[in-house]
Protein backbone atom coordinates (compact mmCIF):
# COMPACT_ATOMS: atom_id res chain seq x y z
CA UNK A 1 -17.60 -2.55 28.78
CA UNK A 2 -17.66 -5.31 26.21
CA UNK A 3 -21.28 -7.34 25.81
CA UNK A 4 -20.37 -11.33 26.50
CA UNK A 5 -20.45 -12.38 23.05
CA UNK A 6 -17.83 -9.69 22.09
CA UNK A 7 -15.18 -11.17 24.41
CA UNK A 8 -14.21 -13.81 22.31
CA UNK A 9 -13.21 -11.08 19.04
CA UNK A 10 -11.32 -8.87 21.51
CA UNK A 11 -7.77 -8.62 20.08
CA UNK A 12 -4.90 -7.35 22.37
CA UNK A 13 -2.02 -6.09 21.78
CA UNK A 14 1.23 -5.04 23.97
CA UNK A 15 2.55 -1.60 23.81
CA UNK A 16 5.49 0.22 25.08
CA UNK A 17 3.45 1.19 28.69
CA UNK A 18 0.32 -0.64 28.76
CA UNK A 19 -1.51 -3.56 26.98
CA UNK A 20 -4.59 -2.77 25.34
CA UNK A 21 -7.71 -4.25 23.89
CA UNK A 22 -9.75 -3.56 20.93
CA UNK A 23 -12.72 -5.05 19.13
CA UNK A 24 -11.78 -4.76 15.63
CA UNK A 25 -14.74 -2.66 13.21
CA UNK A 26 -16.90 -4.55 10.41
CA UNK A 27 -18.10 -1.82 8.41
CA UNK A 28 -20.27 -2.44 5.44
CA UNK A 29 -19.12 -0.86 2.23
CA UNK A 30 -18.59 2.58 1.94
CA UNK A 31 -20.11 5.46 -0.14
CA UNK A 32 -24.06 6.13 -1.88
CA UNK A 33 -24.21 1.66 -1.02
CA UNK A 34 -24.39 1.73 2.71
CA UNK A 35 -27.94 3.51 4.09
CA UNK A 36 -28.67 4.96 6.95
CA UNK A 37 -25.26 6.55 8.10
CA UNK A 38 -24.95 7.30 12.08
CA UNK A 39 -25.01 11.02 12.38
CA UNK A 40 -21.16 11.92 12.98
CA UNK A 41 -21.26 15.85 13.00
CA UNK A 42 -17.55 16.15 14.21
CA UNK A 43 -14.31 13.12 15.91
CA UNK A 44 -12.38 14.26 18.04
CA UNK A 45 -8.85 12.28 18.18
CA UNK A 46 -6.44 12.27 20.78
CA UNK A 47 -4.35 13.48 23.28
CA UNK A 48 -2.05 11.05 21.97
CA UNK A 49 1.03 10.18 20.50
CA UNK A 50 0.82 10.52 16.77
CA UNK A 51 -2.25 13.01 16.73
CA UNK A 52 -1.48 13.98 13.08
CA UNK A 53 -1.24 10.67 11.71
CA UNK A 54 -4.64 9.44 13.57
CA UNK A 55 -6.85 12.50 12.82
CA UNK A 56 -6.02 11.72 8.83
CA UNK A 57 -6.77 8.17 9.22
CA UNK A 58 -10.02 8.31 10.84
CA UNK A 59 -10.67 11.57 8.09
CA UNK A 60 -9.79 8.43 5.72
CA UNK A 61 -11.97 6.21 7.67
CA UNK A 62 -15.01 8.32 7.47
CA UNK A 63 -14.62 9.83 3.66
CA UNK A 64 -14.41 5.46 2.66
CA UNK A 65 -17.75 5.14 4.61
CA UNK A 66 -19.36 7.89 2.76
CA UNK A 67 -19.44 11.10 5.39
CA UNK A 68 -17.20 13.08 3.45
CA UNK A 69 -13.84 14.87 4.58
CA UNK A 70 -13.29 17.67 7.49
CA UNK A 71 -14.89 16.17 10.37
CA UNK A 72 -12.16 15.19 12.30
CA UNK A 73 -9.79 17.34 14.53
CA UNK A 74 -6.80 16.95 16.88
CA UNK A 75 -7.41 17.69 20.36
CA UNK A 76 -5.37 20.18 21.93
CA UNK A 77 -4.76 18.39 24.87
CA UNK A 78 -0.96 17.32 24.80
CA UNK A 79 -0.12 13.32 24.94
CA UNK A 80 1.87 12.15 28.39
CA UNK A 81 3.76 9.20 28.82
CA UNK A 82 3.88 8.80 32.78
């Protein structure tokens, strides 16, 4: 659930089978600069179409914040389109 001041930055966007909302991130700069880090132990990404391609982004996403690499894996569970 989104807080009421958040409503107004949702972005949405229409895909193949559903339409779906996000709240784009505003992360502070990345590496030794940005202090205290939340701490992420291990992402999970997925089930979902292009699990490969999203488990190297977010491993992107994380090592530009400072974390590091290896933290993210796939899940096993297999993407369905119903």
């Amino acid at each position: 659930m989104f807080n009421t001041g958040e409503i107004k930055d949702l972005k949405f966007i229409q895909k193949e089978t559903m339409m779906a909302r996000h709240l784009p991130l505003s992360l502070p700069l990345g590496g030794e600069a940005w202090v205290p880090r939340l701490p992420i132990e291990r992402v999970i990404v997925g089930p979902c179409r292009h699990r490969e391609i999203t488990r190297v982004s977010v491993d992107t996403l994380l090592r530009k914040m400072g974390y590091g690499t290896g933290r993210v894996i796939a899940s096993k569970r297999p993407f369905q389109k119903t």
